[in-house]
C-alpha atoms as a PDB file:
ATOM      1  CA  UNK A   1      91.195  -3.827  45.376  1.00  0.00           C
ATOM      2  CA  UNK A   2      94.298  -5.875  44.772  1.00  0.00           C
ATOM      3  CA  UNK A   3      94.156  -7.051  40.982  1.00  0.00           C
ATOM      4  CA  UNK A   4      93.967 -10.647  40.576  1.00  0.00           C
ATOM      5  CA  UNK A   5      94.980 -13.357  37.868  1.00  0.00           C
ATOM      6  CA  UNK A   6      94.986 -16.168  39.701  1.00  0.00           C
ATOM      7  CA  UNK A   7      92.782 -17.825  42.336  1.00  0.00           C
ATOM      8  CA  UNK A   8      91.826 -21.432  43.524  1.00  0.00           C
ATOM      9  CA  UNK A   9      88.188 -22.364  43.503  1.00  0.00           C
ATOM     10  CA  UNK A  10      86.050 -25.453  44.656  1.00  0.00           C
ATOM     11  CA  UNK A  11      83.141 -25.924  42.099  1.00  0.00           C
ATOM     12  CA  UNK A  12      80.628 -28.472  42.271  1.00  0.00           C
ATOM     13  CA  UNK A  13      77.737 -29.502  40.337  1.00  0.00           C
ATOM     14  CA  UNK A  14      74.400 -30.388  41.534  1.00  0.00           C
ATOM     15  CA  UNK A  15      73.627 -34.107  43.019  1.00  0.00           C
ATOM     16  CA  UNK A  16      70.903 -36.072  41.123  1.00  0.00           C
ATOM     17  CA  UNK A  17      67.786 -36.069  43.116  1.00  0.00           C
ATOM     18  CA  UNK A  18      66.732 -39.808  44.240  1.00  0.00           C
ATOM     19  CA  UNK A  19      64.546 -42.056  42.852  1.00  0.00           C
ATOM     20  CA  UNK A  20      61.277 -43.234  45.380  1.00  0.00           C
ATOM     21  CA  UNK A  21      59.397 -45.782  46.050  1.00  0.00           C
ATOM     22  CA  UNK A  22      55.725 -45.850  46.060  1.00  0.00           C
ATOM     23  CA  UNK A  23      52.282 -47.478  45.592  1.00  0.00           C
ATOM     24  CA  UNK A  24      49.421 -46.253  43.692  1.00  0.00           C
ATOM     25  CA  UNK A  25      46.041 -47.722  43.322  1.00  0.00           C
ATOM     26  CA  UNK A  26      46.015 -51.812  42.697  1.00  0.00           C
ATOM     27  CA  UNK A  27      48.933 -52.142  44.836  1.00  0.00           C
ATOM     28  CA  UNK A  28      51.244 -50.958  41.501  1.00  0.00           C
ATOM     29  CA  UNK A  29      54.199 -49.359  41.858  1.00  0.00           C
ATOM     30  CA  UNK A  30      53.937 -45.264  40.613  1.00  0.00           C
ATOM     31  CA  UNK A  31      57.440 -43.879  42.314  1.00  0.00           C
ATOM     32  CA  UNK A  32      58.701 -41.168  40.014  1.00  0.00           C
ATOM     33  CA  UNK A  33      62.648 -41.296  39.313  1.00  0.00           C
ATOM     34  CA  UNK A  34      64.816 -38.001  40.685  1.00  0.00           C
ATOM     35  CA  UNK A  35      65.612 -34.720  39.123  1.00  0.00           C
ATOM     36  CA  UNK A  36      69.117 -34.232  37.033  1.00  0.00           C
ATOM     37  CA  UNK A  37      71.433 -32.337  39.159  1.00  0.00           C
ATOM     38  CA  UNK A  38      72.491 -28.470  38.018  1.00  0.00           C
ATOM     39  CA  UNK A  39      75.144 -27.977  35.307  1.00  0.00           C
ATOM     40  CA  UNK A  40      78.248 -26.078  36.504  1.00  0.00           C
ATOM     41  CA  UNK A  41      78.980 -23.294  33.696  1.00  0.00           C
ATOM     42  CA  UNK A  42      82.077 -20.654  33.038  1.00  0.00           C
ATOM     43  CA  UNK A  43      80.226 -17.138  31.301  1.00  0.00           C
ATOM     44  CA  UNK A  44      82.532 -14.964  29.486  1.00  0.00           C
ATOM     45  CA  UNK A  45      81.887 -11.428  30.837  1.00  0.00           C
ATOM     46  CA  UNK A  46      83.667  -8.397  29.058  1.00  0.00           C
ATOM     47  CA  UNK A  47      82.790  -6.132  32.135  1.00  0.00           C
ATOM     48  CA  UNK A  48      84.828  -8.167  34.205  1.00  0.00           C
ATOM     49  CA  UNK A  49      88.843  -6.893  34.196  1.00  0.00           C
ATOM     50  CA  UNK A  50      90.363  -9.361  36.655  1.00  0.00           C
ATOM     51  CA  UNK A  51      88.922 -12.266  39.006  1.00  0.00           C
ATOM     52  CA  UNK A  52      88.808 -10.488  41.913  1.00  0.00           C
ATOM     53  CA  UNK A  53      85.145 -10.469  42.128  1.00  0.00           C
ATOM     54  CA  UNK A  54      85.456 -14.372  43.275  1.00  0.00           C
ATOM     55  CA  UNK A  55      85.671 -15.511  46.914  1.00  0.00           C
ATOM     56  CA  UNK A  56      88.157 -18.026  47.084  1.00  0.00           C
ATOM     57  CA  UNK A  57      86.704 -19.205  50.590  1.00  0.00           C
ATOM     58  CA  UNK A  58      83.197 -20.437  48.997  1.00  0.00           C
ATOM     59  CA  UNK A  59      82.316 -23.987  47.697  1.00  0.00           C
ATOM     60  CA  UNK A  60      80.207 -22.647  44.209  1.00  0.00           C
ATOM     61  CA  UNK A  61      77.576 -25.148  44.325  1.00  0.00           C
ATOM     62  CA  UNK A  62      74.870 -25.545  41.652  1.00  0.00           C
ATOM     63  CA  UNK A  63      71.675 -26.896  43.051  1.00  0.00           C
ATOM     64  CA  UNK A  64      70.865 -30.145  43.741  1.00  0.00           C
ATOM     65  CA  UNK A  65      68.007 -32.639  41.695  1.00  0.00           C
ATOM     66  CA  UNK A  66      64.774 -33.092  43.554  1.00  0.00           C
ATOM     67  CA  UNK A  67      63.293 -36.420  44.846  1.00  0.00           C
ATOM     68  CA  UNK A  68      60.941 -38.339  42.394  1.00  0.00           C
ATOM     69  CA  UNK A  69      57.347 -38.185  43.650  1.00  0.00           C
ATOM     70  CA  UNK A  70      53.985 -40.064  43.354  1.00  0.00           C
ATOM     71  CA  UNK A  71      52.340 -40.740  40.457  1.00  0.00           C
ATOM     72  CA  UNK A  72      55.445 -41.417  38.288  1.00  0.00           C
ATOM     73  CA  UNK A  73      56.524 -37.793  38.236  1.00  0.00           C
ATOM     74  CA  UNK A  74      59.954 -37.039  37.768  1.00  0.00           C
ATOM     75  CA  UNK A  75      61.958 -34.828  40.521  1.00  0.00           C
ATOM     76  CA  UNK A  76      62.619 -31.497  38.996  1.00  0.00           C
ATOM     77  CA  UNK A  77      66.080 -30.354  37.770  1.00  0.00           C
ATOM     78  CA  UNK A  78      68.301 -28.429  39.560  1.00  0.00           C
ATOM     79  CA  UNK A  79      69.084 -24.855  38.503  1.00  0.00           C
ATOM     80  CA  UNK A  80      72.366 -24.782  36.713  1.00  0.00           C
ATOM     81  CA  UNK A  81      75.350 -22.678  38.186  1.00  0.00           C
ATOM     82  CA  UNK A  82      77.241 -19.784  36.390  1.00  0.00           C
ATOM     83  CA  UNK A  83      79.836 -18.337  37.436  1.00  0.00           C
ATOM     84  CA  UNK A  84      81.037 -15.149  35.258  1.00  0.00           C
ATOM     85  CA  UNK A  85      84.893 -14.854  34.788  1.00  0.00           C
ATOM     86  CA  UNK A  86      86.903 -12.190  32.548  1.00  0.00           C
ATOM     87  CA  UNK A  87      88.275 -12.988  28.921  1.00  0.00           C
ATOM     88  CA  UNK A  88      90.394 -15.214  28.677  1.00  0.00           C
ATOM     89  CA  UNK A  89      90.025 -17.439  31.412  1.00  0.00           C
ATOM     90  CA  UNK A  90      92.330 -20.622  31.383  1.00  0.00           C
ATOM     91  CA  UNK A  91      90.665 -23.434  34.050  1.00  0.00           C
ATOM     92  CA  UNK A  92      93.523 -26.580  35.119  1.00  0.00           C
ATOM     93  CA  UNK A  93      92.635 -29.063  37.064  1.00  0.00           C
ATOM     94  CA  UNK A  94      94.720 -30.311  40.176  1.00  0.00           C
ATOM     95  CA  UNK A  95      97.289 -32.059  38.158  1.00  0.00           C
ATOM     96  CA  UNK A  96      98.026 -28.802  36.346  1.00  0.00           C
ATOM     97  CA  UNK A  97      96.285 -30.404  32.890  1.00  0.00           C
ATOM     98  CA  UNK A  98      94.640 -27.514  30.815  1.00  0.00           C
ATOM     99  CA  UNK A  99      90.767 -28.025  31.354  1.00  0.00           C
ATOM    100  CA  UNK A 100      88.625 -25.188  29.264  1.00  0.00           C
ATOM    101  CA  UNK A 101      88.879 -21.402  28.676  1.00  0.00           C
ATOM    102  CA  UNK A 102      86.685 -19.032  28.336  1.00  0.00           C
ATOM    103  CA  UNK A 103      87.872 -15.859  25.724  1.00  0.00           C
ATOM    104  CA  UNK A 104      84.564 -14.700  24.229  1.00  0.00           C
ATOM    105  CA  UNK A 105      82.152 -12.368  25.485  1.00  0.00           C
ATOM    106  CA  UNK A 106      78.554 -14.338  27.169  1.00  0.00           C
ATOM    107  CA  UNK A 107      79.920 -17.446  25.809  1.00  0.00           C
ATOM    108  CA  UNK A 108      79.088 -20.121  28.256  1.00  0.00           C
ATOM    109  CA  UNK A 109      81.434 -23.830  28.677  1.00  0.00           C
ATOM    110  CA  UNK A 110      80.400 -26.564  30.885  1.00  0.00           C
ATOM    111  CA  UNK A 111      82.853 -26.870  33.331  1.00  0.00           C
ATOM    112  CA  UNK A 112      80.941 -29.854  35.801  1.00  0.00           C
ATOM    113  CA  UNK A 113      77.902 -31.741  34.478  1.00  0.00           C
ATOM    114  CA  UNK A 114      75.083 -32.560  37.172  1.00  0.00           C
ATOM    115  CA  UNK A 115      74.640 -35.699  38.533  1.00  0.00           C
ATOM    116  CA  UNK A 116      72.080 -38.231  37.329  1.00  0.00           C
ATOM    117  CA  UNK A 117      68.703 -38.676  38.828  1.00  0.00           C
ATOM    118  CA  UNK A 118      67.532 -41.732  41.045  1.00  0.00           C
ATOM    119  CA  UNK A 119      65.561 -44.430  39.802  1.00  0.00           C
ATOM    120  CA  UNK A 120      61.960 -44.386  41.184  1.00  0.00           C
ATOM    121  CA  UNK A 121      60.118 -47.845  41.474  1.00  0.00           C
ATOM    122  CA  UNK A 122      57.899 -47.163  38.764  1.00  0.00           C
ATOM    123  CA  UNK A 123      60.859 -47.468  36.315  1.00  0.00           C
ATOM    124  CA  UNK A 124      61.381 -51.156  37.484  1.00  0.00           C
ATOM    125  CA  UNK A 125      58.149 -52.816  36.891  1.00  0.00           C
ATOM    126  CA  UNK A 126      58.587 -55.895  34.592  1.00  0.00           C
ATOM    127  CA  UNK A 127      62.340 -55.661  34.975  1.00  0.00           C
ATOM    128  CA  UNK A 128      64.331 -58.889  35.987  1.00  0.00           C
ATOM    129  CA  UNK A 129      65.219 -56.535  39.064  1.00  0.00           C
ATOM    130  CA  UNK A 130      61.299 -56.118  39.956  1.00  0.00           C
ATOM    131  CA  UNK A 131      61.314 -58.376  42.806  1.00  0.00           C
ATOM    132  CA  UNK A 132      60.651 -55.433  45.418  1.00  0.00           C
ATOM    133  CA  UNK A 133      58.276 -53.222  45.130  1.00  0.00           C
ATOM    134  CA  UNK A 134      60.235 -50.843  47.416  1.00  0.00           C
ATOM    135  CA  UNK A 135      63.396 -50.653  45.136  1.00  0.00           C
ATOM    136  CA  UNK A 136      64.719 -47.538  44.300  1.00  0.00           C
ATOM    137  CA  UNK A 137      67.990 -46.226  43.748  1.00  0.00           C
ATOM    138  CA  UNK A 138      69.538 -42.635  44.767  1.00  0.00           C
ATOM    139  CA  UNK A 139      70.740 -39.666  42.590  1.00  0.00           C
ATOM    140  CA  UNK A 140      74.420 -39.327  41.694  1.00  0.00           C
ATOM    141  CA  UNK A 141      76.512 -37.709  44.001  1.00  0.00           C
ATOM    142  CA  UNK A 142      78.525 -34.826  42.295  1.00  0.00           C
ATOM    143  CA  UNK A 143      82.507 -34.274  44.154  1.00  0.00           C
ATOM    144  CA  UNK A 144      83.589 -30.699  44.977  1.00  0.00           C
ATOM    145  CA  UNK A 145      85.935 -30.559  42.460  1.00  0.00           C
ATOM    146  CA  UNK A 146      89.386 -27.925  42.676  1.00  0.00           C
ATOM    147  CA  UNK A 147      90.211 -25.981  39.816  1.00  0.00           C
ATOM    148  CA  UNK A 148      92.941 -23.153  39.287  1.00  0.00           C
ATOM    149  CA  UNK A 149      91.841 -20.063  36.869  1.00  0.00           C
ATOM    150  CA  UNK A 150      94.346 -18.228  35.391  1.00  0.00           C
ATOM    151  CA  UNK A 151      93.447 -15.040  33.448  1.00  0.00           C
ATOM    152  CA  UNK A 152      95.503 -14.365  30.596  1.00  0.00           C
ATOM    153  CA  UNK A 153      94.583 -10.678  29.371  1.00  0.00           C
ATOM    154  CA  UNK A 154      93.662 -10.315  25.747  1.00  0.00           C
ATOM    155  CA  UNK A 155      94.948  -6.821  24.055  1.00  0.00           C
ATOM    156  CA  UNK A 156      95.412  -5.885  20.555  1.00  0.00           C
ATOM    157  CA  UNK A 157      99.091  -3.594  21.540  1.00  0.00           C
ATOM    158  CA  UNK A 158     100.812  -4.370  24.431  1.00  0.00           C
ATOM    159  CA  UNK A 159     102.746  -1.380  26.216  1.00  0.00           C
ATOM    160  CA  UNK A 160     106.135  -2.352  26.716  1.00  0.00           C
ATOM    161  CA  UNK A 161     109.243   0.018  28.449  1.00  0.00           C
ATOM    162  CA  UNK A 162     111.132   0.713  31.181  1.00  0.00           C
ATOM    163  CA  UNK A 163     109.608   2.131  34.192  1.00  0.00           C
ATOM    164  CA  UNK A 164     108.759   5.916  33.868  1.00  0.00           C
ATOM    165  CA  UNK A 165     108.722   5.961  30.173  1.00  0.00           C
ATOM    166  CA  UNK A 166     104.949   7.256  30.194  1.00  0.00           C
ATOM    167  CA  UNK A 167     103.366   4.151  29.318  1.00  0.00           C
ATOM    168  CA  UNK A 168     100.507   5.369  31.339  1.00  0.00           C
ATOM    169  CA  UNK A 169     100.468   8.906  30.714  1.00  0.00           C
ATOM    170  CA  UNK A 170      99.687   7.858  27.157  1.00  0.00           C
ATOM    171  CA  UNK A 171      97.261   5.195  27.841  1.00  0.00           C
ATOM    172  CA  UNK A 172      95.265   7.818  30.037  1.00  0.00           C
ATOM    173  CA  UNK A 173      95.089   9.992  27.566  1.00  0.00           C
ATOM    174  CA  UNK A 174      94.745   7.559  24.399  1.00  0.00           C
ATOM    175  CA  UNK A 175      91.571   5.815  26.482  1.00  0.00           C
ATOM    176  CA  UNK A 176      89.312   6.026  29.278  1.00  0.00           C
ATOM    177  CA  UNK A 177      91.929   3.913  31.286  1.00  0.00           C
ATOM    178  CA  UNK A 178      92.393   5.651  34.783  1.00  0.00           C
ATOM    179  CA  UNK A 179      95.871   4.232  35.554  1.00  0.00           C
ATOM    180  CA  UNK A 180      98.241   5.805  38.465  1.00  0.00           C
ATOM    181  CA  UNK A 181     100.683   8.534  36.757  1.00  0.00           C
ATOM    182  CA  UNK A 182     103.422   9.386  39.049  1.00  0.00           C
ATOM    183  CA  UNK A 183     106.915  10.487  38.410  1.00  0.00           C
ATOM    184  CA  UNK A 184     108.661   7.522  40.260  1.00  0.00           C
ATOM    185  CA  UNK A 185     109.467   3.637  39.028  1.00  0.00           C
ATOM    186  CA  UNK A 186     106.519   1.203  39.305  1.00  0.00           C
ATOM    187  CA  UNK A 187     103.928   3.076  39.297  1.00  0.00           C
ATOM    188  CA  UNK A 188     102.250   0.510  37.273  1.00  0.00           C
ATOM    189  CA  UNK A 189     102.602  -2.734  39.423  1.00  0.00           C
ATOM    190  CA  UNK A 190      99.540  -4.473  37.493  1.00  0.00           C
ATOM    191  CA  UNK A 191      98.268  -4.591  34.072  1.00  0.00           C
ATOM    192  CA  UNK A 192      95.854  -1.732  33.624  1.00  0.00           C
ATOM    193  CA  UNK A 193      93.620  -2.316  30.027  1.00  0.00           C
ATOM    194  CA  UNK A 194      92.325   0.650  27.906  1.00  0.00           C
ATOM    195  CA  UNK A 195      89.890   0.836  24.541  1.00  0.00           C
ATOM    196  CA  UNK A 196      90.581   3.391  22.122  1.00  0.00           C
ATOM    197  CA  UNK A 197      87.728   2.571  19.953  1.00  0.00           C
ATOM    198  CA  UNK A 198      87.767  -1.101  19.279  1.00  0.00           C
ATOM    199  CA  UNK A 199      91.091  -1.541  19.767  1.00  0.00           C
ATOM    200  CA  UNK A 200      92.810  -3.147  23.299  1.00  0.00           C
ATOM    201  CA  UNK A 201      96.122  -1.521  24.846  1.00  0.00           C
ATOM    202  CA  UNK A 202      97.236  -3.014  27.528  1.00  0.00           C
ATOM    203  CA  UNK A 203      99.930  -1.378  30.096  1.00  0.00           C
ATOM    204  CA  UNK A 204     102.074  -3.897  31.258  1.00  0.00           C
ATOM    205  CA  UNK A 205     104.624  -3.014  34.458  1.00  0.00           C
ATOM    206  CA  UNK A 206     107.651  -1.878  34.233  1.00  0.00           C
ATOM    207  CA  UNK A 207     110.667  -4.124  33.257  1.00  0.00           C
ATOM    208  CA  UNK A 208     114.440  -3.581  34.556  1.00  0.00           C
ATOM    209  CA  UNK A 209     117.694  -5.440  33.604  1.00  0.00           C
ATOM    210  CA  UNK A 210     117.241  -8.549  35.019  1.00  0.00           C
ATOM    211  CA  UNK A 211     113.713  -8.597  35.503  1.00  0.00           C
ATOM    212  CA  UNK A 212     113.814 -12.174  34.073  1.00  0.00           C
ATOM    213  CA  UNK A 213     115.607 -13.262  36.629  1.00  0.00           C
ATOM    214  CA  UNK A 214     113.212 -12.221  38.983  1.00  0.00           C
ATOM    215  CA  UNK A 215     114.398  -8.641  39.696  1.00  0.00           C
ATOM    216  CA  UNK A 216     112.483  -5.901  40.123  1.00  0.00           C
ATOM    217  CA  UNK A 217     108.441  -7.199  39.741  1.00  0.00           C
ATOM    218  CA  UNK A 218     109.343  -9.861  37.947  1.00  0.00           C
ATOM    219  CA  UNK A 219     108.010 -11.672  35.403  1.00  0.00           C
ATOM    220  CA  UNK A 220     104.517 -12.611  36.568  1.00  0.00           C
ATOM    221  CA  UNK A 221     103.164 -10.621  33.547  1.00  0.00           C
ATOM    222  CA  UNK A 222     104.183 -12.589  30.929  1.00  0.00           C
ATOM    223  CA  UNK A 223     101.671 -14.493  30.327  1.00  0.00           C
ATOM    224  CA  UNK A 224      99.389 -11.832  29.667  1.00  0.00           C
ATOM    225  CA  UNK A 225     100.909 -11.412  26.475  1.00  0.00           C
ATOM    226  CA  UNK A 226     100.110 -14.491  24.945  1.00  0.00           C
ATOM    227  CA  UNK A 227      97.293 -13.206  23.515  1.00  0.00           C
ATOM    228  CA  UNK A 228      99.024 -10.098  22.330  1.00  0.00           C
ATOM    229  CA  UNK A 229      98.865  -8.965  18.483  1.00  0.00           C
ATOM    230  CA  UNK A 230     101.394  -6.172  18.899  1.00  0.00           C
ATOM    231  CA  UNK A 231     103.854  -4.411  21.036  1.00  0.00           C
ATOM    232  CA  UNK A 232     104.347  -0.822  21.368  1.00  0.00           C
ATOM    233  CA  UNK A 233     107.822  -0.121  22.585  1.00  0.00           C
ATOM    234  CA  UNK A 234     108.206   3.189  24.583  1.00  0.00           C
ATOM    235  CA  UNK A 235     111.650   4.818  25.132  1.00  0.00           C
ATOM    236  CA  UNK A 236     112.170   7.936  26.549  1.00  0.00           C
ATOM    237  CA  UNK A 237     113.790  11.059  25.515  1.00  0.00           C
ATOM    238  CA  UNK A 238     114.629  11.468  29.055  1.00  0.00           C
ATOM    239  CA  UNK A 239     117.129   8.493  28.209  1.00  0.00           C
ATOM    240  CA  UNK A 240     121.153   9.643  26.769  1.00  0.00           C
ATOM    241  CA  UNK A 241     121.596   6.550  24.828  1.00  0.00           C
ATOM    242  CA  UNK A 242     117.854   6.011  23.219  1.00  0.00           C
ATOM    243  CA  UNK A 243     118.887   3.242  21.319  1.00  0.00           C
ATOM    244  CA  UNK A 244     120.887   1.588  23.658  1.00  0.00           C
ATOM    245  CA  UNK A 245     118.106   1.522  25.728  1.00  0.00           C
ATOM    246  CA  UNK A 246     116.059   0.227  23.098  1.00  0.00           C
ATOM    247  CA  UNK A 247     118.226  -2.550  22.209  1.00  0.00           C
ATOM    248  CA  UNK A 248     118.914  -3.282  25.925  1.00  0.00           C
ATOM    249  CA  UNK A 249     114.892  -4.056  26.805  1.00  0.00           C
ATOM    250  CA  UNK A 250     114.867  -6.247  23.109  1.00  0.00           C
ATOM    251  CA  UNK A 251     117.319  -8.089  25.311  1.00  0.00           C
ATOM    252  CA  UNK A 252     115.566  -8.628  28.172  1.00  0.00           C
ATOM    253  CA  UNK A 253     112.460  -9.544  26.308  1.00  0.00           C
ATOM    254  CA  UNK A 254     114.095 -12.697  24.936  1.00  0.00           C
ATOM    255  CA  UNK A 255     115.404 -13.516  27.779  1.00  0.00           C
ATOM    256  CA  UNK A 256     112.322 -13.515  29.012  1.00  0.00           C
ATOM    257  CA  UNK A 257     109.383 -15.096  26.297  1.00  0.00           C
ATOM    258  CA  UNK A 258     111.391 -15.166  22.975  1.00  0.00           C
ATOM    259  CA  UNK A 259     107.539 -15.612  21.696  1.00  0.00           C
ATOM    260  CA  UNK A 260     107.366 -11.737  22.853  1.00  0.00           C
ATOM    261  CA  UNK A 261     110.423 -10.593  20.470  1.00  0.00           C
ATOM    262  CA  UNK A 262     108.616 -11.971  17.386  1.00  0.00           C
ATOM    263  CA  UNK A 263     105.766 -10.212  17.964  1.00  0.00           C
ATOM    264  CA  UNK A 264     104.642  -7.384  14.938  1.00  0.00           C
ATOM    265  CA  UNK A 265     106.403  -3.994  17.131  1.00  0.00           C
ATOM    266  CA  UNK A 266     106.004  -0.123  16.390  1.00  0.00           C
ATOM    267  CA  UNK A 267     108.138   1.806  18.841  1.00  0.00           C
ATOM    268  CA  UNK A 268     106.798   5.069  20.934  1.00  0.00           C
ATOM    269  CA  UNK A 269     109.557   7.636  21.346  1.00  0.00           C
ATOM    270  CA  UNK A 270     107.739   9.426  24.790  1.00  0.00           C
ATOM    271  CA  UNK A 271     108.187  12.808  26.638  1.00  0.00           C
ATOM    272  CA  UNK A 272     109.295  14.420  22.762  1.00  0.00           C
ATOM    273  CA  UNK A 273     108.554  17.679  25.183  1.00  0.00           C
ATOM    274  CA  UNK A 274     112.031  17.394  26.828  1.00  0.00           C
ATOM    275  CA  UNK A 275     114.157  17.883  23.525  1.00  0.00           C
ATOM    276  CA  UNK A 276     114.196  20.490  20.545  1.00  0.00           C
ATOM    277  CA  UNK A 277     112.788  19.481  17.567  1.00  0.00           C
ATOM    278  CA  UNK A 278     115.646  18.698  15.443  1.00  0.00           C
ATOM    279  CA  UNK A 279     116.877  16.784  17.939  1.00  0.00           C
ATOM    280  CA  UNK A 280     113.503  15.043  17.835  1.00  0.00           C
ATOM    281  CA  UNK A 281     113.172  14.348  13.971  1.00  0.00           C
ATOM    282  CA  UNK A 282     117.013  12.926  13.718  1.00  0.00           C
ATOM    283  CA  UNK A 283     116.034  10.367  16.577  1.00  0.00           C
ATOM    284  CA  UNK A 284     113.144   9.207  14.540  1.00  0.00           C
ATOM    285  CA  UNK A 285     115.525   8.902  11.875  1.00  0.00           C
ATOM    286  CA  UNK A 286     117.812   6.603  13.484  1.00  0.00           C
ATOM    287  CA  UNK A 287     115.680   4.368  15.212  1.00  0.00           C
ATOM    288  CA  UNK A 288     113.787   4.044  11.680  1.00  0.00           C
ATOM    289  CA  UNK A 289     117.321   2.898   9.795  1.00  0.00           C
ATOM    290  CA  UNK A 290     118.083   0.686  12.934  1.00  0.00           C
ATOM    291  CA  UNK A 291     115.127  -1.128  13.787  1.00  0.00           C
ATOM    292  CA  UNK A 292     113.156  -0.764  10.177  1.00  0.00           C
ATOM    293  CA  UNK A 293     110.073  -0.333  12.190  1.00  0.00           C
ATOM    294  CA  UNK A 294     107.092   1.943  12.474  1.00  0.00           C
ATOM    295  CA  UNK A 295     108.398   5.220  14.522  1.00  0.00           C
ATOM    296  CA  UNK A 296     106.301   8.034  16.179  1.00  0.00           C
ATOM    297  CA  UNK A 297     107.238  10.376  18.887  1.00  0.00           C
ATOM    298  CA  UNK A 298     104.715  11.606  21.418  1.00  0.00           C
ATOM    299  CA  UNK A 299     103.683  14.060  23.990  1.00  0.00           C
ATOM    300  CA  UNK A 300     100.835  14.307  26.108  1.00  0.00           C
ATOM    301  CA  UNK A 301     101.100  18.594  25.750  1.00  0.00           C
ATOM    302  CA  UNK A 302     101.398  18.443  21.870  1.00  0.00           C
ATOM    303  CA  UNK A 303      98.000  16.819  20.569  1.00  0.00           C
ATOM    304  CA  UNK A 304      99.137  16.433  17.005  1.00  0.00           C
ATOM    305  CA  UNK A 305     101.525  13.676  18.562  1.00  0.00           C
ATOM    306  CA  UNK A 306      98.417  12.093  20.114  1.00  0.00           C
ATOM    307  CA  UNK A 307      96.763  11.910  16.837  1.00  0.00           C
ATOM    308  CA  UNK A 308      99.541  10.589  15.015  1.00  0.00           C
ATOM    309  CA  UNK A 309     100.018   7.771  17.365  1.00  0.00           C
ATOM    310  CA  UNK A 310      95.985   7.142  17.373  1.00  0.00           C
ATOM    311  CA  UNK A 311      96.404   7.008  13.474  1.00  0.00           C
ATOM    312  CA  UNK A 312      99.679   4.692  13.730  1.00  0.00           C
ATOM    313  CA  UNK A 313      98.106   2.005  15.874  1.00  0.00           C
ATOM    314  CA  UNK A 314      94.533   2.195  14.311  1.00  0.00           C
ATOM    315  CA  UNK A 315      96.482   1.411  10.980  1.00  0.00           C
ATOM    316  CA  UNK A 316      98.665  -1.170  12.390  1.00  0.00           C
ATOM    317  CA  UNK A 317      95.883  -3.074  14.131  1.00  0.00           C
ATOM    318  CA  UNK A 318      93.720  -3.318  10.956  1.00  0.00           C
END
C-alpha cells in the first residue's frame, strides 16, 4: 500500500436530537427536550505509521442526538466519533489555518463538537414563549466540515544521504524496520521508521543535487523533519571525494530547510567493507578535524561497527 501523508477528509459531528411536544395528564405539557449530538474526536495511535488506513471517499459521521420523549425525558446522546490517526497529525481547515494536532500516543482532541439538543415543550411552561402548548424547537444541525491532515513523522535521528549510501541496510539491521535494500538509486521513495529500543530513526529518501529544486523525488519529505532531534549523515566509502560529498549534501540541505542544517548531526561513514583499514581510520580522521562532529564508520558484515554506532546514537539521543 502506497504510503500516505496527506489526505482530505469530510468530518461531521452528530445533529442534536429535537425537542417534542406532548401532553401528559391535566392537559400539561411533559415533551422531553432532544439528545446532544456525538463529539467528533482525533486519537493518537502509535500503531498507526501513515494515514493510509483512511478512506478519503467517506463522510466520518458521529451519530446523531435522539428525539425528546414523553414524560419529560431527555433524547439520549449520540455516540461520539473517533477517528485514530498516526503521531503527529497536523488538521487545517479549508483556508489552510492550522486547526489541532495530535503527537501523543491515545491522546484524544475534539476536532467537531455535537450539535445541541431540541427544546421539548415541557421546558417552556411558564415562559413568556408558553403560548402553545405544541412549541418545540429542533436539534442543531452539525455541517460536514473539510479538513486536510498532514502527518509530520516524529523521529529522534533522521537518516540523511545520497541515494545508495546504505541508509537502509543499516536501519534493517539497527531495528526491526523491513525497508527495500537494493543496489540501485531510490530504493527508498518513502519514509520508512525503525525503533532501536526507545529511540526513533527515520529513513528519509534519497536526495540529489538539485533535489530542492524539485529534481529527483523532490522535496516532499521535508516536513517530516520538523520534528527531528538529530541527523545522521551517511556518506559512502564507495564515494572518491568523501568530503566533497559531504559538504555538497550540507549544501543542498540549506537550500532546502536551513532549519535542517542546524540540527545536532553525527555523520555515518557506510560500506567501511570496500576500503582497507588504514584507509578507513585516516577518513575518520579528517572528517573529525573538518566537521568537529561525532564520526563512526560502519558495516553491516563487521558487527563491532554495528555496536559502535548503536552506542553512538544511544549516547547522543540521551
Amino acid at each position: 500500500m502506497k504510503f500516505k501523508d496527506s489526505i482530505r477528509l469530510e468530518c461531521k459531528a452528530g445533529d442534536g436530537g429535537d425537542g417534542i411536544a406532548s401532553m401528559g395528564p391535566f392537559r400539561k405539557s411533559d415533551g422531553g427536550d432532544g439528545g446532544v449530538g456525538g463529539n467528533f474526536y482525533l486519537r493518537g495511535s502509535r500503531s498507526r505509521y501513515d494515514l493510509g488506513h483512511i478512506r478519503q471517499d467517506n463522510i466520518y459521521k458521529a451519530e446523531n442526538g435522539e428525539r425528546g420523549g414523553k414524560n419529560q425525558l431527555t433524547g439520549a446522546g449520540g455516540d461520539h466519533y473517533y477517528l485514530d490517526v498516526p503521531l503527529a497529525t497536523v488538521v487545517y481547515n479549508d483556508l489552510g489555518e492550522k486547526v489541532t494536532e495530535v503527537t501523543e500516543d491515545e491522546e484524544i482532541v475534539l476536532l467537531l463538537k455535537g450539535g445541541r439538543g431540541g427544546r421539548g415543550n415541557y421546558s417552556f411552561r411558564g415562559s413568556k414563549e408558553y403560548g402553545n402548548w405544541e412549541k418545540w424547537t429542533p436539534g442543531e444541525k452539525m455541517p460536514v466540515t473539510q479538513f486536510k491532515f498532514e502527518l509530520e513523522l516524529q523521529s529522534d535521528f533522521i537518516f540523511i544521504g545520497y541515494p545508495n549510501a546504505g541508509k537502509s541496510t543499516i536501519l534493517n539491521e539497527l531495528t526491526n524496520a523491513n525497508a527495500k535494500v537494493a543496489p540501485y538509486e531510490f530504493t527508498t521513495i518513502d519514509p520508512q521508521k525503525g525503533r532501536l529500543d526507545d529511540i526513533t530513526l527515520l529513513d528519509l529518501p534519497g536526495l540529489i543535487e538539485g533535489t530542492f529544486e524539485g529534481k529527483g523525488l523532490g522535496t516532499g519529505f521535508v516536513k517530516h523533519t520538523k520534528r527531528s532531534k538529530f541527523v545522521a549523515h551517511f556518506v559512502s566509502f564507495e564515494n572518491e571525494d568523501m568530503i566533497g560529498k559531504y559538504k555538497s549534501m550540507r549544501a543542498e540541505l540549506k537550500n532546502i530547510d536551513e532549519e535542517l542544517i542546524n540540527k545536532p548531526e553525527i555523520i555515518i561513514l557506510s560500506k567501511s567493507d570496500e576500503v582497507s583499514e588504514n584507509i578507513e581510520k585516516d577518513m575518520i580522521k579528517k572528517f573529525e578535524k573538518e566537521t568537529n562532529r561525532d564520526v563512526v564508520s560502519v558495516s553491516i558484515i563487521k558487527e563491532d561497527s554495528i555496536q559502535k554506532l548503536k552506542k553512538l546514537l544511544k549516547s547522543t539521543s540521551k
